[in-house]
N, C-alpha and C. Protein backbone atom coordinates (compact mmCIF):
# COMPACT_ATOMS: atom_id res chain seq x y z
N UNK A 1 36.67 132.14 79.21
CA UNK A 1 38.00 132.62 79.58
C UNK A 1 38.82 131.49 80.18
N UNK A 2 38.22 130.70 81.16
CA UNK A 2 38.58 129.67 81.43
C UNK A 2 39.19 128.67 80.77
N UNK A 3 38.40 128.55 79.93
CA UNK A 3 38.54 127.35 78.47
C UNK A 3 39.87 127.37 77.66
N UNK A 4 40.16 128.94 77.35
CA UNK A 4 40.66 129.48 76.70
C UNK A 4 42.56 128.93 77.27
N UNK A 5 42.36 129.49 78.83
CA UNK A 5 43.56 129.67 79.51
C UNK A 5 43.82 127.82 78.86
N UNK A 6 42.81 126.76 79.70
CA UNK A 6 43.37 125.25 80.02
C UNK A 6 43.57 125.11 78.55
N UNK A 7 43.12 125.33 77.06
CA UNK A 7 43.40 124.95 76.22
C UNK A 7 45.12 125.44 75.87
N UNK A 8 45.18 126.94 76.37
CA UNK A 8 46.65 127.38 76.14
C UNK A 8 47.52 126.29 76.79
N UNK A 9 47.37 125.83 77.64
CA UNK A 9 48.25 124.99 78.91
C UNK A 9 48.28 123.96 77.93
N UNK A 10 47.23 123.39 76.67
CA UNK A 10 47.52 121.83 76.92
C UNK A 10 48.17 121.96 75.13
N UNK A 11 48.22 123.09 75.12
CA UNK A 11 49.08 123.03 73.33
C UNK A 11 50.61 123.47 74.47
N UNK A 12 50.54 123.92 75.20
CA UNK A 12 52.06 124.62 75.66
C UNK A 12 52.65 123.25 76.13
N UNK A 13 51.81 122.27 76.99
CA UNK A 13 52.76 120.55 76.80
C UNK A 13 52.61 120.03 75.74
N UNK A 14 51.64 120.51 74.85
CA UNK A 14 52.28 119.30 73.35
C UNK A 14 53.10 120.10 72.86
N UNK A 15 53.55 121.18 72.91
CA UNK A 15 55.13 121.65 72.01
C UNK A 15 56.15 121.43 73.08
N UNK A 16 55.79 121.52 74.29
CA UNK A 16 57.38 120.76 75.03
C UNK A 16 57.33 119.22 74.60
N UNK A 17 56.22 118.48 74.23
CA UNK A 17 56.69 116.93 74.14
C UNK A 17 57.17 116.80 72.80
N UNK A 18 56.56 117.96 72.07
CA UNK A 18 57.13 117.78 70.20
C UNK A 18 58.82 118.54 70.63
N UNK A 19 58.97 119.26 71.11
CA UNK A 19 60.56 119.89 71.29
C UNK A 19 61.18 118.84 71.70
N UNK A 20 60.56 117.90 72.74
CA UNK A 20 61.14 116.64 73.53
C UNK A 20 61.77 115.86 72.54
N UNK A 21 60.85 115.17 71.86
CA UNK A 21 60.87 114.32 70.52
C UNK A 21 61.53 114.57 69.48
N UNK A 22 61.73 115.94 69.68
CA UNK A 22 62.80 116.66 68.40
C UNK A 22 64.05 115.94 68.66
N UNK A 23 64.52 116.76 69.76
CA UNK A 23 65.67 116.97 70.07
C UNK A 23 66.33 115.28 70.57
N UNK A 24 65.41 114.15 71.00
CA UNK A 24 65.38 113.13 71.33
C UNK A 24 66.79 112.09 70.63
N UNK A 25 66.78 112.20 69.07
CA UNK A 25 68.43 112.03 68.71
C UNK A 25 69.39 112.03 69.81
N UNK A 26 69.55 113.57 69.36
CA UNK A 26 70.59 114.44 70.05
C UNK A 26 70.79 114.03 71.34
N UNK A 27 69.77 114.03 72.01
CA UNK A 27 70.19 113.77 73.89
C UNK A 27 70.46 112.24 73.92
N UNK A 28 70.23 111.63 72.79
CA UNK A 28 70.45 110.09 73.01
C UNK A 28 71.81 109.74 72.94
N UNK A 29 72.14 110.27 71.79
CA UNK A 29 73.62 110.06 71.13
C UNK A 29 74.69 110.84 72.72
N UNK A 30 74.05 111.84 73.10
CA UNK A 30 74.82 112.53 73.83
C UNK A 30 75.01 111.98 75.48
N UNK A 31 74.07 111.09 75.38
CA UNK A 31 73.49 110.06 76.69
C UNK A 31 74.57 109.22 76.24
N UNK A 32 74.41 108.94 75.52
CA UNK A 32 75.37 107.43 75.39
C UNK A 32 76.87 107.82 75.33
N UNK A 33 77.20 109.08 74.90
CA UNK A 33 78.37 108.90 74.74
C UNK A 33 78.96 109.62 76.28
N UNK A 34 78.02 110.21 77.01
CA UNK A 34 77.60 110.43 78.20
C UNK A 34 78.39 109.02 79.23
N UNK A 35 77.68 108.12 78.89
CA UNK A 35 77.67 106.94 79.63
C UNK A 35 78.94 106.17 79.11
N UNK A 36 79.51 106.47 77.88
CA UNK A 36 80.27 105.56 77.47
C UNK A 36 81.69 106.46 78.49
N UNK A 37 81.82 107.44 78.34
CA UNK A 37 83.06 108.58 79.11
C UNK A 37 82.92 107.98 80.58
N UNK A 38 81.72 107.92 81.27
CA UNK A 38 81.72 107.58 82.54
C UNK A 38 82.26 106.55 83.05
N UNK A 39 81.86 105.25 82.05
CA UNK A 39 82.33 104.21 82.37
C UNK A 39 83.60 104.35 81.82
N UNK A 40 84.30 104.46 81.13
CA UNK A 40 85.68 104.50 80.83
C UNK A 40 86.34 105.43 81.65
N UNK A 41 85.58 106.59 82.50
CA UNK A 41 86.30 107.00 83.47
C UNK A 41 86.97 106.52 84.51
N UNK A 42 85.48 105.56 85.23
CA UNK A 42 85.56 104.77 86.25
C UNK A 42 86.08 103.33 85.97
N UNK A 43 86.59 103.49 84.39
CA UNK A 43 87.51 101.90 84.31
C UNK A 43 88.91 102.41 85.01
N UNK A 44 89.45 103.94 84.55
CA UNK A 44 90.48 104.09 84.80
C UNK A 44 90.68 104.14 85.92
N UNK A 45 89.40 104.82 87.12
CA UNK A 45 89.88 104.98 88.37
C UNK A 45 90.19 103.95 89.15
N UNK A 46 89.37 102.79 88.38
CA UNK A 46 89.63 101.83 89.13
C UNK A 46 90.69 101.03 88.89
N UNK A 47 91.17 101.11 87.63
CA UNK A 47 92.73 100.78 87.80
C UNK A 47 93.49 101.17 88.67
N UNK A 48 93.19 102.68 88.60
CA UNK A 48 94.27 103.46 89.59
C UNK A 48 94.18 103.42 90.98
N UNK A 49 93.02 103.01 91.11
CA UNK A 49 93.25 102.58 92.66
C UNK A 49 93.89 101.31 92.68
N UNK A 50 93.82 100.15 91.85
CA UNK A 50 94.12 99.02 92.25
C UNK A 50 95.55 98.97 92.20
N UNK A 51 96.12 99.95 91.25
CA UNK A 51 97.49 100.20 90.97
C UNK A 51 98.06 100.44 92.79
N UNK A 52 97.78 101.76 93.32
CA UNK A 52 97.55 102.15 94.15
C UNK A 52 97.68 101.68 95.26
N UNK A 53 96.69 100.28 95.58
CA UNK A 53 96.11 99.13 96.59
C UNK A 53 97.54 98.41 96.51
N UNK A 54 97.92 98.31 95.52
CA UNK A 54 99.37 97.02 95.02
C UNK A 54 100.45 97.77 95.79
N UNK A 55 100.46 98.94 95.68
CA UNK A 55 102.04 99.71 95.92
C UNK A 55 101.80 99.89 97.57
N UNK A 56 100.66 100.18 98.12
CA UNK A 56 100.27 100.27 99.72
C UNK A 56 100.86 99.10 100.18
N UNK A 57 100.38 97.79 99.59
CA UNK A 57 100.45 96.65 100.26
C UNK A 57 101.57 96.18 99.97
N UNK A 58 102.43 96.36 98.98
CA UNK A 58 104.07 96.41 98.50
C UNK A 58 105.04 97.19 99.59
N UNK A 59 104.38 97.85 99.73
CA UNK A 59 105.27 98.88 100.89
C UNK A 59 105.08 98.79 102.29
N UNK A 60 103.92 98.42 102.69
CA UNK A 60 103.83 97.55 103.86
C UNK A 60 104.60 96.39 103.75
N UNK A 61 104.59 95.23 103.03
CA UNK A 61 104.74 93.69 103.12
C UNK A 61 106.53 93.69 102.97
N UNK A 62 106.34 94.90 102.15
CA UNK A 62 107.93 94.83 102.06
C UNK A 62 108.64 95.32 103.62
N UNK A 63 109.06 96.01 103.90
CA UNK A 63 108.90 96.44 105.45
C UNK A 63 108.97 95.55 106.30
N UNK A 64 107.84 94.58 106.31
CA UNK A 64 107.67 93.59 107.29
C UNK A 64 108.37 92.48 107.20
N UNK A 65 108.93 92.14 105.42
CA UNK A 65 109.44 91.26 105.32
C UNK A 65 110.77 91.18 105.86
N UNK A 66 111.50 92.23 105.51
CA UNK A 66 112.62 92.93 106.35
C UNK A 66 112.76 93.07 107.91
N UNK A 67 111.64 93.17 108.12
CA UNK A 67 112.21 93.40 109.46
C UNK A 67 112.16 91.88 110.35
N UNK A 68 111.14 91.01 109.83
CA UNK A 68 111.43 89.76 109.50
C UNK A 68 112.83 89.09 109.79
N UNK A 69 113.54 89.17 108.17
CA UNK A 69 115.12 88.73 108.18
C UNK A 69 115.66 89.44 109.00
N UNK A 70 115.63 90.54 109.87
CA UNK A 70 116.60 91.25 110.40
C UNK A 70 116.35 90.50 112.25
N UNK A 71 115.47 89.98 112.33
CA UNK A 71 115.26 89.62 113.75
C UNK A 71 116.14 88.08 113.55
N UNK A 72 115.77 87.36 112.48
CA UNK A 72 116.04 86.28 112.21
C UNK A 72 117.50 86.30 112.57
N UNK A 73 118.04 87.17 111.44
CA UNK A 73 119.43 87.26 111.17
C UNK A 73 120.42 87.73 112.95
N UNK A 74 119.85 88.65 113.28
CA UNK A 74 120.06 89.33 114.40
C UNK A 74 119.78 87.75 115.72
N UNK A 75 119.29 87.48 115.65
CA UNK A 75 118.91 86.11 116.62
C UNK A 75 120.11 84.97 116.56
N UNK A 76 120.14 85.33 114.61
CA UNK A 76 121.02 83.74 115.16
C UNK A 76 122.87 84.58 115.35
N UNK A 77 122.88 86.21 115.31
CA UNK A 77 124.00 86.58 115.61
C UNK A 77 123.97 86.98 117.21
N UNK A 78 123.02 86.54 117.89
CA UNK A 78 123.20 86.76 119.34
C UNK A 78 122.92 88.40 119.67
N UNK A 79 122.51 88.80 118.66
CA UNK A 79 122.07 90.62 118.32
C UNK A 79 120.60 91.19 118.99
N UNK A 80 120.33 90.07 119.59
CA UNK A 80 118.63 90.56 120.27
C UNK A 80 118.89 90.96 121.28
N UNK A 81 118.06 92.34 121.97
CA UNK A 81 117.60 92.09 123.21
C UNK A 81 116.59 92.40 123.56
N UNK A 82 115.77 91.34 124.08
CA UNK A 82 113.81 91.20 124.15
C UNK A 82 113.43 91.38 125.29
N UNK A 83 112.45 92.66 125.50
CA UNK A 83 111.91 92.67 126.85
C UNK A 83 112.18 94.58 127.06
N UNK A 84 111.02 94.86 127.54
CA UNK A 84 110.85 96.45 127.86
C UNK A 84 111.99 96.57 129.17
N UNK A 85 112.09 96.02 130.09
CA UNK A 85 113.14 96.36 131.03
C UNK A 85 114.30 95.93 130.61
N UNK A 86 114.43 94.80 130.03
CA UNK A 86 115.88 94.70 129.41
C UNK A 86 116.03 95.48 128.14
N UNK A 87 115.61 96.01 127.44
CA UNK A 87 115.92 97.28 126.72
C UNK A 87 116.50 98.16 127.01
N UNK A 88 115.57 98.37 127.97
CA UNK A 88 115.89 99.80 129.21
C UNK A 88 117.30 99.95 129.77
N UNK A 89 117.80 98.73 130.07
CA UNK A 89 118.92 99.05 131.06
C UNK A 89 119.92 98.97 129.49
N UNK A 90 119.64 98.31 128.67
CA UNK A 90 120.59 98.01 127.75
C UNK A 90 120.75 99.69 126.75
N UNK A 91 119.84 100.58 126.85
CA UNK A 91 119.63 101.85 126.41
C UNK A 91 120.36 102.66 127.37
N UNK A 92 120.23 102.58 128.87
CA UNK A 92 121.05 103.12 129.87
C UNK A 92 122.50 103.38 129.58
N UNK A 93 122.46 102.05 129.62
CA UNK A 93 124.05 101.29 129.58
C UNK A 93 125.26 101.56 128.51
N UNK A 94 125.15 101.43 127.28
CA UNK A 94 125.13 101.12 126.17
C UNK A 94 124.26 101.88 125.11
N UNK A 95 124.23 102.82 124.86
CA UNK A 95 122.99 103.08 123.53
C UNK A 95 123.77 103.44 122.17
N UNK A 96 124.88 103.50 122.70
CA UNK A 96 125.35 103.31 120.92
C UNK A 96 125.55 102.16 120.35
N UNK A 97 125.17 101.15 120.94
CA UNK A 97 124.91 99.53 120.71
C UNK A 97 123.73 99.31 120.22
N UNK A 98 122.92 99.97 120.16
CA UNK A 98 121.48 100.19 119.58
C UNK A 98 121.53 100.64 118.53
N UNK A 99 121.24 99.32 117.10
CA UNK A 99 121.00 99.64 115.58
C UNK A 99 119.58 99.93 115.64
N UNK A 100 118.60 98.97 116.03
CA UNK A 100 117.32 99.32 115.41
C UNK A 100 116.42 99.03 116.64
N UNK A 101 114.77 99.19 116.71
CA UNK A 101 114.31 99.27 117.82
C UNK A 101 112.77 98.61 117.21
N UNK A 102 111.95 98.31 117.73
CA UNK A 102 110.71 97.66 117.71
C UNK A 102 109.85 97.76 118.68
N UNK A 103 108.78 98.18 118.61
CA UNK A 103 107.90 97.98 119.63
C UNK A 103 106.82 97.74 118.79
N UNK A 104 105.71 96.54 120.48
CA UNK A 104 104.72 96.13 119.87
C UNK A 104 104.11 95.90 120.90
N UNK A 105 102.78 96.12 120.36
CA UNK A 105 101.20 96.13 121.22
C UNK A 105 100.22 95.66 120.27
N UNK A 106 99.58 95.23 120.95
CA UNK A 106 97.84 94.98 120.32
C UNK A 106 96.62 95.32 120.97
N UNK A 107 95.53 95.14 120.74
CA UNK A 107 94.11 96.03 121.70
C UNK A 107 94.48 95.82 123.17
N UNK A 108 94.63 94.12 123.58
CA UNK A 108 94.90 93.93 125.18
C UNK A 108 95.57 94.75 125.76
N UNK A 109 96.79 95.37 125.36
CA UNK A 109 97.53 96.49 126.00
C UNK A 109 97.17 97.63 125.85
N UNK A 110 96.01 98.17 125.48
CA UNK A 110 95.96 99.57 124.80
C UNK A 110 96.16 100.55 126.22
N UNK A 111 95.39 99.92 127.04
CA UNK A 111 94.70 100.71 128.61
C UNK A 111 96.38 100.00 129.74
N UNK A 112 97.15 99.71 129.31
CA UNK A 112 98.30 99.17 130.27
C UNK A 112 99.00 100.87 130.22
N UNK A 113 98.80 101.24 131.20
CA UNK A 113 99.45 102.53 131.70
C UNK A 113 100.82 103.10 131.33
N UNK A 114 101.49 101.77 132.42
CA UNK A 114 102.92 101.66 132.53
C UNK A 114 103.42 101.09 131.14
N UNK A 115 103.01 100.45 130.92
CA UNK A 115 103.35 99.68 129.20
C UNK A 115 103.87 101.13 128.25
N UNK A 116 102.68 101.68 128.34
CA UNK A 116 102.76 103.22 127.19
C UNK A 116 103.68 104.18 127.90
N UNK A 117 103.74 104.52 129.03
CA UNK A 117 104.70 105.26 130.22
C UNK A 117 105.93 105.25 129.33
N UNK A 118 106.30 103.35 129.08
CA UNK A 118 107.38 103.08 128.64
C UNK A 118 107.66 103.29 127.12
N UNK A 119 106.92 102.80 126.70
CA UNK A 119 107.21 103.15 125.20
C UNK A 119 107.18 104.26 124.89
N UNK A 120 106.81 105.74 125.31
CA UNK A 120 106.97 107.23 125.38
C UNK A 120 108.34 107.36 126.15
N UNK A 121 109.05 106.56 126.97
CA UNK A 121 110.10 107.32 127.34
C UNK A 121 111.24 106.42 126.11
N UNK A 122 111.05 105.47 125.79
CA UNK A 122 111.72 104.26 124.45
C UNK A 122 111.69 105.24 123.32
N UNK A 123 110.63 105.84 122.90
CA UNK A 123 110.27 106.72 121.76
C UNK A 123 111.66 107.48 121.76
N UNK A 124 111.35 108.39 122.57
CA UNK A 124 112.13 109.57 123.14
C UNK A 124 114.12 109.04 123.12
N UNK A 125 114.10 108.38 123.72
CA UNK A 125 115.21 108.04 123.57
C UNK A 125 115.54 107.51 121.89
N UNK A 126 114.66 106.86 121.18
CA UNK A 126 115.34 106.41 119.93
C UNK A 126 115.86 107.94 119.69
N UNK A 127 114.32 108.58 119.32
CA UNK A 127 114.47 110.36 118.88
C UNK A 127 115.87 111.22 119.03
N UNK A 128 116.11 110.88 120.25
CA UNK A 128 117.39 111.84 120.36
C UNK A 128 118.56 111.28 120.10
N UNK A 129 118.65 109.96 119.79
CA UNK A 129 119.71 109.26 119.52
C UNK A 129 119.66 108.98 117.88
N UNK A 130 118.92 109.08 117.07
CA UNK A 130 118.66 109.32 116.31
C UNK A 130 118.74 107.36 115.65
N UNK A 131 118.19 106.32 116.68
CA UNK A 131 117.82 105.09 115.96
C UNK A 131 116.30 105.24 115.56
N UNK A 132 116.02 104.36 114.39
CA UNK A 132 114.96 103.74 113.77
C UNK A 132 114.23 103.25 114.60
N UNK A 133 113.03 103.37 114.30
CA UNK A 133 112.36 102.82 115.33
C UNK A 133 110.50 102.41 114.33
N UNK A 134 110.07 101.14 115.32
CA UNK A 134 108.80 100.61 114.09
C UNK A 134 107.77 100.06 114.73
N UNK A 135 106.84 100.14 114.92
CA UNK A 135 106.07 99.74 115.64
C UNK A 135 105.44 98.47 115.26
N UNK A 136 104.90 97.47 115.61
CA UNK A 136 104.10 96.10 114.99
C UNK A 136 103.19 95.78 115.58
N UNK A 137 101.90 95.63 115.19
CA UNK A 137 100.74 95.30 116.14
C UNK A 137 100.24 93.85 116.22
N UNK A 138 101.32 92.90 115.58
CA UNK A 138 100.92 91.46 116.06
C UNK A 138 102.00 90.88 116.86
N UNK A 139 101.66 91.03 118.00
CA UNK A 139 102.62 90.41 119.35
C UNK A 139 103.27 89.35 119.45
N UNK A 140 101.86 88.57 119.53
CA UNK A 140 102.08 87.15 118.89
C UNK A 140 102.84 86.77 118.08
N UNK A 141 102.85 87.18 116.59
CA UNK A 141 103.28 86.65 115.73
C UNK A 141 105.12 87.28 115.51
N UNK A 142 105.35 88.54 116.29
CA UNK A 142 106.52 88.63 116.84
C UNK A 142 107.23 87.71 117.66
N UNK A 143 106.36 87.42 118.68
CA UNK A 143 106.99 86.76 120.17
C UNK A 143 107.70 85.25 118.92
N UNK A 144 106.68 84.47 118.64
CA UNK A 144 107.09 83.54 117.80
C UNK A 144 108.14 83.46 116.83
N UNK A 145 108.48 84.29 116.47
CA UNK A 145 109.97 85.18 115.60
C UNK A 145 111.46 85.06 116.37
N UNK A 146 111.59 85.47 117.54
CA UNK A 146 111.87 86.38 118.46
C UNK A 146 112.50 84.64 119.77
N UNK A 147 111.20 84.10 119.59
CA UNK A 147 111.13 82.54 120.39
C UNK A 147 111.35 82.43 121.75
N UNK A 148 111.26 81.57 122.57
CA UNK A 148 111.46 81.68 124.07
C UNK A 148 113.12 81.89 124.61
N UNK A 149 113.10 82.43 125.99
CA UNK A 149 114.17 82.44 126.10
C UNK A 149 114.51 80.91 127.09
N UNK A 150 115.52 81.09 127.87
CA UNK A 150 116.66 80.02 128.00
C UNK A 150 115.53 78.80 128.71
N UNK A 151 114.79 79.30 129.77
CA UNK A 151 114.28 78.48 130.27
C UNK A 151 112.96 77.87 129.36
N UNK A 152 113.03 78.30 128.46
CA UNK A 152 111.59 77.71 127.51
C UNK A 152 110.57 78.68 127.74
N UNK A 153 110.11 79.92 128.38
CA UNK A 153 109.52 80.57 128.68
C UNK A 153 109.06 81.86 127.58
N UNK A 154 108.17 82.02 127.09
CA UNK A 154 107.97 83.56 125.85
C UNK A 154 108.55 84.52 126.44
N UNK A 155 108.85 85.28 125.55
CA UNK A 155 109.66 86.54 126.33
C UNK A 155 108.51 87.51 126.01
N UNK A 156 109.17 88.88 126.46
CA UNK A 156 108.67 89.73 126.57
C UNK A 156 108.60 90.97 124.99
N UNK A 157 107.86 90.43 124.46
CA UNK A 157 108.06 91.03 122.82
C UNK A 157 107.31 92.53 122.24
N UNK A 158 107.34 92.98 123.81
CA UNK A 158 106.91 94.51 123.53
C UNK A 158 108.06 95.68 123.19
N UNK A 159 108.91 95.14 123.30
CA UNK A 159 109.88 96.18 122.63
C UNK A 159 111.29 94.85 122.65
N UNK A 160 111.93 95.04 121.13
CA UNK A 160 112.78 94.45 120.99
C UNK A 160 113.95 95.42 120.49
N UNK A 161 115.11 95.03 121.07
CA UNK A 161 116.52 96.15 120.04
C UNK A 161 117.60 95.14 119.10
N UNK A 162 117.75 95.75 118.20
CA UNK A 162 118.56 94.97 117.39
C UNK A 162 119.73 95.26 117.87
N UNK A 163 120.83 95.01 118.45
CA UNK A 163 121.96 95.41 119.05
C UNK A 163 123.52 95.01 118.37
N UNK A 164 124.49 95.72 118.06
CA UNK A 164 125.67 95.57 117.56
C UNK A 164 126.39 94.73 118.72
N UNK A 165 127.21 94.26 118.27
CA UNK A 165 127.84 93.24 119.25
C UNK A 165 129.22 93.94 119.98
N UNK A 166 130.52 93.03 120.03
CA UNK A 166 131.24 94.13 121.09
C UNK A 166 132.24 94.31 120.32
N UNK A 167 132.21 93.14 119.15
CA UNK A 167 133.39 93.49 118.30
C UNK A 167 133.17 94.60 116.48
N UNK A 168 131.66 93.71 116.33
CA UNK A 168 131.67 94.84 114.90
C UNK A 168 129.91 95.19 115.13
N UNK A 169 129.59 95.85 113.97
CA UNK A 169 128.40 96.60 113.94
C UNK A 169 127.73 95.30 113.37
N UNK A 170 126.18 95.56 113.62
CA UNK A 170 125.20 94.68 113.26
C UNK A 170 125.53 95.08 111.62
N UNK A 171 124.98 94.35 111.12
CA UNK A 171 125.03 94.05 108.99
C UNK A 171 124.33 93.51 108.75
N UNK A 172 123.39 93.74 107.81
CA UNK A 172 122.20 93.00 106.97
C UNK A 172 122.19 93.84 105.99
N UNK A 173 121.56 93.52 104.52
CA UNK A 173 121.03 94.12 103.89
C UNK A 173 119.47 94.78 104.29
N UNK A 174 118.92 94.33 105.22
CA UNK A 174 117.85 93.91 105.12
C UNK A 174 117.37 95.30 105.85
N UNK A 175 118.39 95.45 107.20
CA UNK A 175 118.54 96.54 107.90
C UNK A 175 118.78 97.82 106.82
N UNK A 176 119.35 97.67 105.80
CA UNK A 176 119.38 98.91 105.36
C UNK A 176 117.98 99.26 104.62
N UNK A 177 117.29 98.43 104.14
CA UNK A 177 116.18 98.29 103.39
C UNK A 177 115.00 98.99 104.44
N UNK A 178 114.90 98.38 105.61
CA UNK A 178 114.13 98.90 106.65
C UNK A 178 114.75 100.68 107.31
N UNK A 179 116.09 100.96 107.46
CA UNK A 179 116.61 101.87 107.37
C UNK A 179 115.68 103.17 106.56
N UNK A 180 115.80 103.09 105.14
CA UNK A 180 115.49 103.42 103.85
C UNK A 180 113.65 104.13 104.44
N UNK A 181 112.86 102.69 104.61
CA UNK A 181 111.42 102.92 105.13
C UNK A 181 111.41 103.87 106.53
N UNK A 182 111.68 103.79 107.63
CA UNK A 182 111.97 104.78 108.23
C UNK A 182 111.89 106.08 107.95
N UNK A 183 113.21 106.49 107.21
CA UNK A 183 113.50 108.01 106.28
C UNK A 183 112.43 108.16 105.81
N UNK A 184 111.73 107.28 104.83
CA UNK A 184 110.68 108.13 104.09
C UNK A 184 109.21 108.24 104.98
N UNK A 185 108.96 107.32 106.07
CA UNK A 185 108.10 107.35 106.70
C UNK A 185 108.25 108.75 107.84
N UNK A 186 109.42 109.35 108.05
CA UNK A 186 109.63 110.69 108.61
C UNK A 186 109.35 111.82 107.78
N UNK A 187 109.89 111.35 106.66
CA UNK A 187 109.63 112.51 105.51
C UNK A 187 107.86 112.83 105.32
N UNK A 188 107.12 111.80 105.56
CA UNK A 188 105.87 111.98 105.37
C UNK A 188 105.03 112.23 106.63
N UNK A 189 105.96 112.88 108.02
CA UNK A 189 105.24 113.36 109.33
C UNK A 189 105.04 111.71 110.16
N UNK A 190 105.56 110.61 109.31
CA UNK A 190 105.13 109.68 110.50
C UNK A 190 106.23 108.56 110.88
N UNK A 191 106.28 109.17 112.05
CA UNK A 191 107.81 109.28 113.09
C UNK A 191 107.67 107.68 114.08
N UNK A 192 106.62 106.81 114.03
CA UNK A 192 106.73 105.49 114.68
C UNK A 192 105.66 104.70 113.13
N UNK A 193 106.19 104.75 112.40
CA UNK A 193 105.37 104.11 111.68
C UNK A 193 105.07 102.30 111.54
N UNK A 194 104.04 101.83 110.84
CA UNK A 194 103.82 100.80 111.57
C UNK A 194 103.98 99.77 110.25
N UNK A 195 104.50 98.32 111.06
CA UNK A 195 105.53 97.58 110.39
C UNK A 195 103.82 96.16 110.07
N UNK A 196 103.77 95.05 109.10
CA UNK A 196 103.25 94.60 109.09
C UNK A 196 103.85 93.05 108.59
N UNK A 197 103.91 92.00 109.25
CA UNK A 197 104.56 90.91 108.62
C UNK A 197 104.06 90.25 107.40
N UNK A 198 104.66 90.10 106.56
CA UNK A 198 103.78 89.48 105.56
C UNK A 198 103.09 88.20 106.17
N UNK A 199 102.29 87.56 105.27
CA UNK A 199 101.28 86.67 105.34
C UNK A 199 102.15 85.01 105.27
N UNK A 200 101.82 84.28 105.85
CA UNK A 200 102.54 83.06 106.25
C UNK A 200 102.35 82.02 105.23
């Protein structure tokens, strides 16, 4: 009885390995063309991300490049004013003199109390006044933009305002371009979005 059962068992794997072998074509052709879809899937995705990767870093670099010419431009029109307390009073004072706004931090400031105190009440004020506003996380490479003030000394490049002067409004193209990024960076829920300089 015994015999009987293990002999059933060992014809029941030679017709799964003869069904195997049958059908063996079929799953090959269907393997391959299996593998050929996959990889031509993952050719496309990976286009599409790289497509993707290009337009991220297009839309960052662009942004930065702009805001770039607009400090430049704004600097050599006497249109800056650099420094979280001189902002402040110049926002007091004056806030419809306020075209555009900047703030910037990096890790060293993360834990500065008063630093953030300020830039939440800066926020707030662009908000209700309804200026642009951009955040940049290389300080440094702002402050250097931006350059020392009178006495040769770095300024203070945690919040900068682009400011209209007393006779006409600030003008750039460049401002409107950064303008433009703003809008759509609200449209997509993100209300301090962050600015990146291009690469040197």
């Amino acid at each position: 009885m015994s015999t009987g059962f293990e002999d059933l068992k060992t014809e029941a794997r030679t017709f799964r390995i003869i069904l195997r072998l049958d059908l063996l074509p079929r799953f090959t052709h269907f393997t391959f063309f299996f593998l050929q879809f996959t990889i031509t899937a993952t050719c496309i995705m990976t286009l599409e991300e790289v497509l993707v990767q290009e337009c991220t870093e297009a839309r960052v670099q662009s942004p930065g490049k702009a805001l770039k010419d607009i400090l430049v431009s704004a600097k050599a029109q006497n249109c800056l004013t650099v420094g979280v307390y001189e902002s402040a009073k110049v926002m007091n004072v004056d806030p419809d003199s306020v075209a555009f706004c900047v703030l910037a931090t990096d890790e060293g400031y993360e834990w500065d109390i008063a630093l953030q105190i300020h830039f939440t009440l800066i926020q707030a004020f662009c908000f209700d006044n309804d200026i642009n506003i951009v955040r940049v996380n290389d300080i440094q490479r702002l402050a250097e933009i931006v350059g020392s003030d009178e006495s040769g000394e770095p300024q203070d490049a945690h919040c900068i305002l682009v400011t209209n002067s007393a006779d006409s409004s600030f003008e750039d193209p460049a401002l409107e371009k950064l303008n433009l990024f703003c809008e759509k960076s609200r449209g997509s829920n993100e209300w301090l979005p962050a600015v990146s300089f291009p690469e040197r």
